[in-house]
Protein backbone atom coordinates (compact mmCIF):
# COMPACT_ATOMS: atom_id res chain seq x y z
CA UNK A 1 0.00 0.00 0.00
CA UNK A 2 1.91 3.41 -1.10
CA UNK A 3 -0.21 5.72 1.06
CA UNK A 4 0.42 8.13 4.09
CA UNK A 5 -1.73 6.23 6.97
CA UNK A 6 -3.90 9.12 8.74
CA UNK A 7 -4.30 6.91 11.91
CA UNK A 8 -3.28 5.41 14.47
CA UNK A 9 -3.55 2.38 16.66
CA UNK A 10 -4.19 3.82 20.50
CA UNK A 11 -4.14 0.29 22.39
CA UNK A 12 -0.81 -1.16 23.30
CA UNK A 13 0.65 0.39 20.44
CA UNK A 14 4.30 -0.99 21.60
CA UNK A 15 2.98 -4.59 22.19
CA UNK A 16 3.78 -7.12 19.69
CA UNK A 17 1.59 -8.66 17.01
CA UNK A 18 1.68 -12.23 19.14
CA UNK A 19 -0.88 -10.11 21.02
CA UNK A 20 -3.66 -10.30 18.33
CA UNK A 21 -2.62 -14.07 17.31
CA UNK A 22 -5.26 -16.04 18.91
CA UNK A 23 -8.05 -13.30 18.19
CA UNK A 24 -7.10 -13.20 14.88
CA UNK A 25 -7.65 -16.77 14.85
CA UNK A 26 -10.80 -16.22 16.16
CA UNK A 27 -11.90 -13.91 13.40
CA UNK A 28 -10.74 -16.05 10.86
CA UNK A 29 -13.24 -18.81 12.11
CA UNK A 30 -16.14 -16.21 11.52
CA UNK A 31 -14.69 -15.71 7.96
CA UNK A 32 -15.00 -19.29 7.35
CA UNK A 33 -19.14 -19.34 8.31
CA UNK A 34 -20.20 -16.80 6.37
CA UNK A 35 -18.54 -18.67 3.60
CA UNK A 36 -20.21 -21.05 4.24
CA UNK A 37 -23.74 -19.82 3.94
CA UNK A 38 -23.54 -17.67 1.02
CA UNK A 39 -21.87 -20.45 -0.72
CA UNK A 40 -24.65 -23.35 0.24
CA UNK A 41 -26.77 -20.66 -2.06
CA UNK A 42 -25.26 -22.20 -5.15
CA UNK A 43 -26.85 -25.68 -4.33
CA UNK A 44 -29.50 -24.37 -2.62
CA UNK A 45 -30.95 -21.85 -6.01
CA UNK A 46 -31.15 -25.21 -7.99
CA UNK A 47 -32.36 -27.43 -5.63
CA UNK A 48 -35.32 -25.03 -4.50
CA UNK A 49 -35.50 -24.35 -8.44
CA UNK A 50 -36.91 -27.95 -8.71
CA UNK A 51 -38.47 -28.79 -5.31
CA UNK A 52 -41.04 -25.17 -5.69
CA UNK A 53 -40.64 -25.56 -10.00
CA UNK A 54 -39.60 -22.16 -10.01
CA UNK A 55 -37.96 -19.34 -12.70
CA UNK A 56 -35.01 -18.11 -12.74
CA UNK A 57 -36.23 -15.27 -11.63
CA UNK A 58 -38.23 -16.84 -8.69
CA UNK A 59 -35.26 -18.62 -7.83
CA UNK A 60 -32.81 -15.44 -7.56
CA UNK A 61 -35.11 -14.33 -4.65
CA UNK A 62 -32.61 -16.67 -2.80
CA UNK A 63 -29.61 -14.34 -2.98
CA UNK A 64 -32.09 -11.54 -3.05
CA UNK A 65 -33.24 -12.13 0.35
CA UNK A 66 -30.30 -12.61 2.20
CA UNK A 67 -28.17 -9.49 0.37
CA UNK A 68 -31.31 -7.80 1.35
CA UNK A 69 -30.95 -8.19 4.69
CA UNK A 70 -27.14 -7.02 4.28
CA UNK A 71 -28.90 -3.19 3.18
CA UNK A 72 -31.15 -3.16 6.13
CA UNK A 73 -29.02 -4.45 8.82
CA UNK A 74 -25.72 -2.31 8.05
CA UNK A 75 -26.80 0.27 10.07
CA UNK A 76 -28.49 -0.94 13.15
CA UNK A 77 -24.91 -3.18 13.51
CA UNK A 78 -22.90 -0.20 13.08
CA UNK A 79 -24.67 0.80 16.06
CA UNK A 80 -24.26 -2.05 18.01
CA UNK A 81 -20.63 -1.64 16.85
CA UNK A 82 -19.90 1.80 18.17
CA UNK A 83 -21.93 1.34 21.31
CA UNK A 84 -20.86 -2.45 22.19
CA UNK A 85 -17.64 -3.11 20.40
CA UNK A 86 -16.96 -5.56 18.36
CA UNK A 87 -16.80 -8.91 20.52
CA UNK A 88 -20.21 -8.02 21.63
CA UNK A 89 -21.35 -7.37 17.62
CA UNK A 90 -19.91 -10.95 16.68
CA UNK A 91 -21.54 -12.57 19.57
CA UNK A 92 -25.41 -10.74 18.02
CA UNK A 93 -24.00 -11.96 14.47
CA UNK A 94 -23.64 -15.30 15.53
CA UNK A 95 -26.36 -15.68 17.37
CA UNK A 96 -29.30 -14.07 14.32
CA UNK A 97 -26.98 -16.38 12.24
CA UNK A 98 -27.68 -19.51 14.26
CA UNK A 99 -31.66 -18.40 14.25
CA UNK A 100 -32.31 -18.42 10.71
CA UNK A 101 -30.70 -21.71 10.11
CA UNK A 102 -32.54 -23.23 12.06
CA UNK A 103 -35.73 -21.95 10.39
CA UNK A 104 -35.02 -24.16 7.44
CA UNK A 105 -36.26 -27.04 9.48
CA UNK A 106 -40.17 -25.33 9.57
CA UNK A 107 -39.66 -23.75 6.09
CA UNK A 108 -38.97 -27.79 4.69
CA UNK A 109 -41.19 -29.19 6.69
CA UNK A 110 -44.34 -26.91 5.80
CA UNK A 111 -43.06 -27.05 1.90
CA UNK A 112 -42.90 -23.12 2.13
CA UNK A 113 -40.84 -21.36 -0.09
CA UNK A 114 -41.64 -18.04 1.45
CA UNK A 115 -40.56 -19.09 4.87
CA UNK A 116 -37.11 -20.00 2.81
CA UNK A 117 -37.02 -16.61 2.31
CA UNK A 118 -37.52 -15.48 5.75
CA UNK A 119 -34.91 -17.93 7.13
CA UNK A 120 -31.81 -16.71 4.46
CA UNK A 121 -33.37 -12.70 5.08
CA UNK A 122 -32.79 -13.55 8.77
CA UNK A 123 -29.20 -15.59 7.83
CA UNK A 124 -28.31 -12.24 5.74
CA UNK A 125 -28.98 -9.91 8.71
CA UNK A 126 -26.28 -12.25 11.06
CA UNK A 127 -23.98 -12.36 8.22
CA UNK A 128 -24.24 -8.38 8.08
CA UNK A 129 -23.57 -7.75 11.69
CA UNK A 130 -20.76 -10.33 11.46
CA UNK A 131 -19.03 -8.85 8.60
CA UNK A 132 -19.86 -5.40 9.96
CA UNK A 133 -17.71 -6.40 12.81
CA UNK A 134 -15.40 -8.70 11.54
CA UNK A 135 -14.06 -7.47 8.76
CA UNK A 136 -12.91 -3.78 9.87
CA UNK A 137 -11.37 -5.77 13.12
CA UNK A 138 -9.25 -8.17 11.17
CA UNK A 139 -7.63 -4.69 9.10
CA UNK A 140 -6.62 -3.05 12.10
CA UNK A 141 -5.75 -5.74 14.17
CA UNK A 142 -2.25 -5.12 14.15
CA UNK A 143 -0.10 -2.95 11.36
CA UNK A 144 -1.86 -0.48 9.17
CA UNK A 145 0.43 -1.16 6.49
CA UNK A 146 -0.49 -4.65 5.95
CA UNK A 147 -4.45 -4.44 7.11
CA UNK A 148 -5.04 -5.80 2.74
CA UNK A 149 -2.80 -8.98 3.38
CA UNK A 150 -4.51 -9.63 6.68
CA UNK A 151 -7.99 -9.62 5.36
CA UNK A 152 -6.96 -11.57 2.13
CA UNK A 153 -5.30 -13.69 4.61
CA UNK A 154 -8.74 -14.00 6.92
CA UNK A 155 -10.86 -14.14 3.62
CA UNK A 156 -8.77 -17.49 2.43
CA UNK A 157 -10.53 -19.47 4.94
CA UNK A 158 -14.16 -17.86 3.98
CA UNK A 159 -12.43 -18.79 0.16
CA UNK A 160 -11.74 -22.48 2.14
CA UNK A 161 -15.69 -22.47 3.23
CA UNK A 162 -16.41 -21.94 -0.25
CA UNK A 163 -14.59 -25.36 -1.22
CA UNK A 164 -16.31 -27.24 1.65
CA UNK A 165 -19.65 -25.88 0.98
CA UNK A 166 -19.21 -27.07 -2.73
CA UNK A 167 -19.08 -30.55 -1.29
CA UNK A 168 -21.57 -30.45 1.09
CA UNK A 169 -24.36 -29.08 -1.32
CA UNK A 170 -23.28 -31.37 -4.02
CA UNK A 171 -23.45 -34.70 -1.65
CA UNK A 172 -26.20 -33.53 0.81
CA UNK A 173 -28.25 -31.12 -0.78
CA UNK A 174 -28.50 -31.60 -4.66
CA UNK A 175 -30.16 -34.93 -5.87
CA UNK A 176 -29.11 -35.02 -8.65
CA UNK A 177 -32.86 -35.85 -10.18
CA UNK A 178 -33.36 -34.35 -13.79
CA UNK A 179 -36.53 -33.51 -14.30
CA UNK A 180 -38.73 -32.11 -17.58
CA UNK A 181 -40.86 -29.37 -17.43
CA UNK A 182 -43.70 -31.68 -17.01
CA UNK A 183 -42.82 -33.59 -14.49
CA UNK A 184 -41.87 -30.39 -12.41
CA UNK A 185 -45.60 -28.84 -13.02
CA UNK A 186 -46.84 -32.20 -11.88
CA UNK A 187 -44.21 -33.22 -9.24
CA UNK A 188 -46.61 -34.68 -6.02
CA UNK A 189 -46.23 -33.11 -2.65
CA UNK A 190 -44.29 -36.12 -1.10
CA UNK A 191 -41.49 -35.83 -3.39
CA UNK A 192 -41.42 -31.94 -3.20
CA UNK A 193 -41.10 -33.16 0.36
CA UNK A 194 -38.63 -35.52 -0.04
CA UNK A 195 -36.45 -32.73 -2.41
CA UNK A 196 -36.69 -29.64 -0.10
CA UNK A 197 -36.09 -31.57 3.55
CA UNK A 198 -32.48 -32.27 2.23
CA UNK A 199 -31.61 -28.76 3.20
CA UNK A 200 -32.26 -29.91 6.92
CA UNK A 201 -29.60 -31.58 8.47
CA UNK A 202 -26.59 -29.32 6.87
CA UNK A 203 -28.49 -26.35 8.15
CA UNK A 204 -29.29 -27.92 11.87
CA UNK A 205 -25.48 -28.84 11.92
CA UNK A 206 -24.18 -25.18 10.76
CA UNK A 207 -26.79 -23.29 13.58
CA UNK A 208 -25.29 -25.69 16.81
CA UNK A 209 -22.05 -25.21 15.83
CA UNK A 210 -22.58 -21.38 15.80
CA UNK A 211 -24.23 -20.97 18.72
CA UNK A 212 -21.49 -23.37 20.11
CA UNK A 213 -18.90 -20.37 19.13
CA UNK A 214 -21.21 -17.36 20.43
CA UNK A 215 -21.27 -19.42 23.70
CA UNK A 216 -16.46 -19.38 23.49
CA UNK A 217 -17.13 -15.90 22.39
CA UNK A 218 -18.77 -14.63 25.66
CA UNK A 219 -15.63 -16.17 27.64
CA UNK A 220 -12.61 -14.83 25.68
CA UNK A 221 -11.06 -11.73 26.22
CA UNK A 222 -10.71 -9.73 22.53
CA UNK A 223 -8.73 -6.66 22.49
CA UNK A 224 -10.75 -3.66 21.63
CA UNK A 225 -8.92 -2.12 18.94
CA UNK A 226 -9.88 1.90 18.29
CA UNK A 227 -8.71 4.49 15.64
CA UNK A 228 -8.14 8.02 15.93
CA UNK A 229 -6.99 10.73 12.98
CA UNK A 230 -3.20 11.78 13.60
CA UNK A 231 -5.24 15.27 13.47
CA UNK A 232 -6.94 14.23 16.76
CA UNK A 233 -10.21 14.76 15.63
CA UNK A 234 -12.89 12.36 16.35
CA UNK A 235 -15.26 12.99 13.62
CA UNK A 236 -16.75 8.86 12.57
CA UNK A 237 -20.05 10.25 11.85
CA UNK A 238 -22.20 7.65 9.28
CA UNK A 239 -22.76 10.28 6.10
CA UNK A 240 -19.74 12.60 7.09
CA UNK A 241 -17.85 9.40 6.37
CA UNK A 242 -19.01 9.60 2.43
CA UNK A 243 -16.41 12.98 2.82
CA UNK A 244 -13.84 10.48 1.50
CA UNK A 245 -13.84 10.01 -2.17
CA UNK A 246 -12.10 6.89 -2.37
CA UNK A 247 -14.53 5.15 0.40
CA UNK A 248 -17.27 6.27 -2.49
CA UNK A 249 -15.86 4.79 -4.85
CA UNK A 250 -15.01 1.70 -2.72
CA UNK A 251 -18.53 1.11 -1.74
CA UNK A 252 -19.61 1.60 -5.53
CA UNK A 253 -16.84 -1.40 -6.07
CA UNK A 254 -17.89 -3.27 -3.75
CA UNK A 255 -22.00 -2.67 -4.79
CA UNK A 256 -20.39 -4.58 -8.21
CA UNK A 257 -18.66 -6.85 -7.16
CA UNK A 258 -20.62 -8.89 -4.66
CA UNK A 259 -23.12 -8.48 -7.39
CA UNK A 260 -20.54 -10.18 -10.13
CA UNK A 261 -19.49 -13.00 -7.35
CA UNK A 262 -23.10 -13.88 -6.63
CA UNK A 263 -24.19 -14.20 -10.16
CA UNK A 264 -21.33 -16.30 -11.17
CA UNK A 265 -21.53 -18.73 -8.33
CA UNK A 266 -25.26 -19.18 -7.82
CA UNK A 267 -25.77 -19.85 -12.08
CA UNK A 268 -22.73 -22.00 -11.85
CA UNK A 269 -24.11 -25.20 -11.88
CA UNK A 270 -26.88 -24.71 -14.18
CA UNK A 271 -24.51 -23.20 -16.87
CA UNK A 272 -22.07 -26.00 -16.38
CA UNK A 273 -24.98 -28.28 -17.26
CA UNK A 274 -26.09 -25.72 -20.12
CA UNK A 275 -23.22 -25.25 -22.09
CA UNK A 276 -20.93 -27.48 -21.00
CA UNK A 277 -23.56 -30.86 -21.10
CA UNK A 278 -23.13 -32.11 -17.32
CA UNK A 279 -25.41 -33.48 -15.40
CA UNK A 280 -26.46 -32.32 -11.60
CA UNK A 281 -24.18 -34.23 -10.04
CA UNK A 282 -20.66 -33.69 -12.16
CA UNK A 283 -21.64 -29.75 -11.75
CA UNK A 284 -21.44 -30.13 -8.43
CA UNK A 285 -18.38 -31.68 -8.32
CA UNK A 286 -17.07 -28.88 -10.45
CA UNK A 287 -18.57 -26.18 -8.17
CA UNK A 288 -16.46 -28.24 -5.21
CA UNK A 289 -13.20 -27.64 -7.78
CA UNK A 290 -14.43 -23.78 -8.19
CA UNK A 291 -14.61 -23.39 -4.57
CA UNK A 292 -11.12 -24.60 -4.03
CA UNK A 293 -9.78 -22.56 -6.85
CA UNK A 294 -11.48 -19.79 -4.97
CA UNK A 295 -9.43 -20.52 -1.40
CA UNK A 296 -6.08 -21.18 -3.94
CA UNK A 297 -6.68 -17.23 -5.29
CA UNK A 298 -6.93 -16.02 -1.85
CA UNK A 299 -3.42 -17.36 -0.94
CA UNK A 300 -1.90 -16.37 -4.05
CA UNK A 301 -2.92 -13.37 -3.36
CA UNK A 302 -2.01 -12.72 0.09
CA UNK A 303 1.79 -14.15 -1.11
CA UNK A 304 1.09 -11.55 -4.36
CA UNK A 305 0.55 -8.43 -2.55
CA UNK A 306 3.54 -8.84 -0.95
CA UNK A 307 5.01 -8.03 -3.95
CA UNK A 308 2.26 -5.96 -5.77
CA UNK A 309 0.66 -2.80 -4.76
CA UNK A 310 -3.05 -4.46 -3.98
CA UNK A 311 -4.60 -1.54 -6.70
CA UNK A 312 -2.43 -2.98 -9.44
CA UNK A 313 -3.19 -6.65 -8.45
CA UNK A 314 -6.79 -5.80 -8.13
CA UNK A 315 -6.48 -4.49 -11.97
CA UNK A 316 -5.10 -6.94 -13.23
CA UNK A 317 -7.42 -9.47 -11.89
CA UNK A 318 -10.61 -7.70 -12.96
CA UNK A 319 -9.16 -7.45 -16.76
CA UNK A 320 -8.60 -11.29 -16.65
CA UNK A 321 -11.89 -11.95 -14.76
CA UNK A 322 -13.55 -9.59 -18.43
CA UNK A 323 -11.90 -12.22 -20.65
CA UNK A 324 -13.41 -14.91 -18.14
CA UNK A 325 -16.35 -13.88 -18.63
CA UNK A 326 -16.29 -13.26 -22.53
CA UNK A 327 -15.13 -16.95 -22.80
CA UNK A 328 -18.35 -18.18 -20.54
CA UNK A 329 -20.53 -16.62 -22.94
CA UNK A 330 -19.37 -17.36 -26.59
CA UNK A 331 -17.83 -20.96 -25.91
CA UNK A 332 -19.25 -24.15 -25.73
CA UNK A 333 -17.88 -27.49 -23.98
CA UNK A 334 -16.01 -27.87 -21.22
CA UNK A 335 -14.14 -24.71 -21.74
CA UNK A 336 -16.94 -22.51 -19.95
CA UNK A 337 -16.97 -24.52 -17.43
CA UNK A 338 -13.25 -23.98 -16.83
CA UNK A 339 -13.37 -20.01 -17.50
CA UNK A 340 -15.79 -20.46 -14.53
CA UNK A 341 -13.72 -22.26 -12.14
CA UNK A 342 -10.68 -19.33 -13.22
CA UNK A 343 -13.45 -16.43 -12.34
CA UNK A 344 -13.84 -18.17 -8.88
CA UNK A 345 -9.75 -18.29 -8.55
CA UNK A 346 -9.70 -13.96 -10.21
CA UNK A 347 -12.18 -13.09 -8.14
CA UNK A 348 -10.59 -13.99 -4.85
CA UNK A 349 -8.85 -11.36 -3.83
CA UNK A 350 -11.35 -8.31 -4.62
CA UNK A 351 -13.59 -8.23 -1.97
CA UNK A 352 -11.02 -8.17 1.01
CA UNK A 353 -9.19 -5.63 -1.40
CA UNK A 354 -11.84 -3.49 -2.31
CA UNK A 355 -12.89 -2.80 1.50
CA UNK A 356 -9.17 -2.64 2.75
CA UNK A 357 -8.62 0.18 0.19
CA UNK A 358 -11.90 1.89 1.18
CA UNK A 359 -11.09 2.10 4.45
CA UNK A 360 -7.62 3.10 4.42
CA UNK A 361 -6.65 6.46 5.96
CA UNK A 362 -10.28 7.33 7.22
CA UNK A 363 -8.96 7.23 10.68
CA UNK A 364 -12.28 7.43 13.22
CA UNK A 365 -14.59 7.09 9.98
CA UNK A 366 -13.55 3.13 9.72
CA UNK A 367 -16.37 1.97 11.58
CA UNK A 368 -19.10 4.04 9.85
CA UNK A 369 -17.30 3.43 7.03
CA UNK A 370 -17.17 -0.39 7.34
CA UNK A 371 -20.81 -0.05 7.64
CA UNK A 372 -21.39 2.08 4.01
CA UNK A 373 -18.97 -0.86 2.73
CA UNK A 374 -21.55 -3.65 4.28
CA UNK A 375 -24.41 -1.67 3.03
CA UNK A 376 -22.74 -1.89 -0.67
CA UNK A 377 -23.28 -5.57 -0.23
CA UNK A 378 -26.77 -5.37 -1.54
CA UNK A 379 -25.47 -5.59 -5.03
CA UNK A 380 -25.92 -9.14 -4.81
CA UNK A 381 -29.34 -8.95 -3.92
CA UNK A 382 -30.24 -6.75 -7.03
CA UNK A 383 -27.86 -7.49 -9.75
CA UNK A 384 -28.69 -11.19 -9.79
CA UNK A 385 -32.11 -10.68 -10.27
CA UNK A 386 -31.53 -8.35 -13.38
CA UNK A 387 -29.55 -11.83 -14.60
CA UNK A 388 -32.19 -13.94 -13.49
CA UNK A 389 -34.53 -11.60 -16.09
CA UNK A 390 -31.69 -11.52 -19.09
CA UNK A 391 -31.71 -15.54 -18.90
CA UNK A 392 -35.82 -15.95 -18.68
CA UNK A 393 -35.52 -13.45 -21.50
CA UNK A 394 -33.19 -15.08 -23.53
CA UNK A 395 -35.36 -18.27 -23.48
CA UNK A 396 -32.97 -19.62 -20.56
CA UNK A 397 -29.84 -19.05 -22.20
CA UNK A 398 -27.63 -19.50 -18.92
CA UNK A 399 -24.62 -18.61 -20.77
CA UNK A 400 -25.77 -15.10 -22.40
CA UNK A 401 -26.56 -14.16 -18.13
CA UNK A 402 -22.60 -13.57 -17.77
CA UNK A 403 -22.94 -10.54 -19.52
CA UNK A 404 -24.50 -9.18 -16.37
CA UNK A 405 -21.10 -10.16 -14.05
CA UNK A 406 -18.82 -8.57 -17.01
CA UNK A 407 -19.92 -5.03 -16.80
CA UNK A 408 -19.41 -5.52 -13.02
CA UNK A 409 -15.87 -6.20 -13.45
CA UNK A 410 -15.66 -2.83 -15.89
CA UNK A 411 -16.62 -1.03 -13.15
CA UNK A 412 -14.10 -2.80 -10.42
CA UNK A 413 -11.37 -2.11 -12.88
CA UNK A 414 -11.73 1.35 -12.97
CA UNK A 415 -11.93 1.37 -9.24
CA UNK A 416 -8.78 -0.27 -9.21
CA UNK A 417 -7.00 2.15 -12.04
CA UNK A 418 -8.39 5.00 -10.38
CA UNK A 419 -10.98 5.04 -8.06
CA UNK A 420 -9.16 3.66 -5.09
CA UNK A 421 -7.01 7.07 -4.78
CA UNK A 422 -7.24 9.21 -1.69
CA UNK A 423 -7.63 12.62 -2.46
CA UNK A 424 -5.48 14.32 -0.11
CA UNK A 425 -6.15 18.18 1.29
């Protein structure tokens, strides 16, 4: 990072970073959950698609409602933030996160789509307050300098969930049951039964085990990490945090590109079986070998920015991710489904990049700002849905969709060429 650094770090500022180890760790684990849930959405859109026989656009209301909950609940958990801290916000995240897991139990049991919706709405607003939290604690938990390589390094393991959730949607979740257009209008109720209780047990299993780690949370000690401008003013007022034309531009970014990553991983499987011929099954194994191509890119790119100033990295991974994407909508065969798999390992690095860079130099603005930046991640409840309408419009042409995710990554390379640049006084 080649900027000035217009704050500082006012606890134990002398203390060494063995300190923050174990917390760190601790963070990390939250990464890993959250990727867990948003990437169970890429089973979970075709699965529902079948059990409820639903349209693209139906199904999209799946990312829809938990990015949703992402706009609403930015806010109220920057609240919580400021006033609690941000043990206290993880331990809230956690707990909301746990609750609407669990609801998939009623939701399969009662055949209700729309209580589906309530359960990943109330998932999404967990996730928000965790990232809320999380993320702006893991980049200045320790040296300013290097708060990019420690989220990349944090958002490998949510890359690692993304890998393990690939597995456990493909084996647990999907059934890999083709069926025709007929049969779906005129599926009976004890096999849309049988389809949508599948979801169950992974979801019963992900809620203990996180209100198993609220229950740690509560009894370890977490250093409370605060920011102040060198200036010594303590401004971190929600809009007067917009003041900073990079963090703009940063939350425009990120608007994109949760948008891009969302469209790409939820149509995954269906365009595998569109254009390159697979059946359920093989693209889920595929979406298991995107997912760890995913995790690989965050690593890389950790060891990368090392080396490479993270704007220029994040450039040059956006142009590839545009040629990605031109190849997964003019080719045919097993070639899309491996300009796929190289979006997932392109697209690694950007989020955890995108906010670092937002929220560098806003001293006392962080946490408001962390909040604009969680707020952004709505994009991927409204730009899958305009995909969702380009395929249904294109007479289900999965492959013509990735047009959507390509004028994303337009818009994150400009952010990276230019839009990333504090404008200094």
């Amino acid at each position: 990072m080649n900027h000035n650094q217009p704050e500082i770090i006012t606890v134990d500022e002398n203390s060494s970073g063995k300190k923050y180890l174990f917390p760190f760790i601790l963070v990390i684990s939250l990464f890993f959950l959250w990727g867990m849930a948003h990437n169970l959405d890429s089973s979970l859109i075709p699965h529902l698609r079948k059990a409820f026989n639903l349209s693209n656009l139906e199904s999209m209301l799946i990312d829809t409602s938990i990015f949703f909950a992402y706009f609403v609940m930015a806010i109220p958990a920057g609240i919580i933030l400021k006033k609690w801290g941000y043990k206290t916000t993880m331990i809230v995240g956690l707990l909301v996160f746990a609750f609407g897991a669990f609801l998939f139990v009623p939701a399969a049991n009662n055949l209700s789509y729309f209580t589906f919706l309530i359960a990943l709405f109330i998932i999404g607003c967990g996730l928000a307050t965790l990232e809320t939290s999380a993320n702006p604690y893991a980049a200045v938990l320790g040296d300013p300098k290097k708060a990019a390589s420690r989220l990349n390094l944090a958002a490998s393991f949510n890359g690692l969930a993304a890998a393990v959730a690939g597995y456990v949607g493909t084996h647990y979740i999907l059934s890999g049951k083709t069926y025709s257009k007929d049969e779906l209008s005129n599926m009976t109720e004890a096999l849309r039964l049988t389809e949508a209780s599948s979801v169950k047990t992974p979801y019963i299993i992900l809620g203990t085990v996180l209100v198993l780690i609220a229950i740690a949370f509560c009894f370890i000690k977490f250093p409370e990490i605060k920011t102040k401008s060198i200036d010594g003013e303590a401004k971190g007022s929600f809009l007067g945090s917009l003041k900073h034309k990079h963090l703009r531009w940063a939350v425009v970014a990120q608007f994109f590109y949760v948008g891009a990553q969302v469209c790409v991983t939820s149509s995954f499987i269906r365009a595998a079986q569109q254009g390159a011929g697979f059946d359920e099954k093989t693209a889920g194994i595929y979406l298991f070998i995107y997912g760890i191509l995913f995790t690989v890119g965050r690593f890389v790119g950790t060891a990368l920015l090392q080396y490479v100033k993270s704007p220029k990295l994040l450039s040059i991974y956006a142009c590839v991710a545009i040629v990605l994407c031109l190849i997964a909508i003019f080719s045919h065969g097993s070639i899309v489904v491996y300009a796929l798999g190289g979006l997932g390992f392109f697209m690694s690095i950007m989020f955890p990049t995108i906010f670092a860079l937002g929220i560098e130099g806003i001293g006392d603005d962080t946490k408001p700002g962390s909040s604009w930046l969680i707020m952004s991640i709505i994009g991927g409840s409204i730009i899958p849905l305009t995909m969702g309408a380009v395929i249904d419009f294109n007479n289900d042409n999965v492959q013509i969709g990735y047009s959507i995710p390509l004028v994303c990554f337009l818009i994150i390379l400009y952010f990276g060429l230019r839009g990333y640049k504090i404008a200094h006084k």
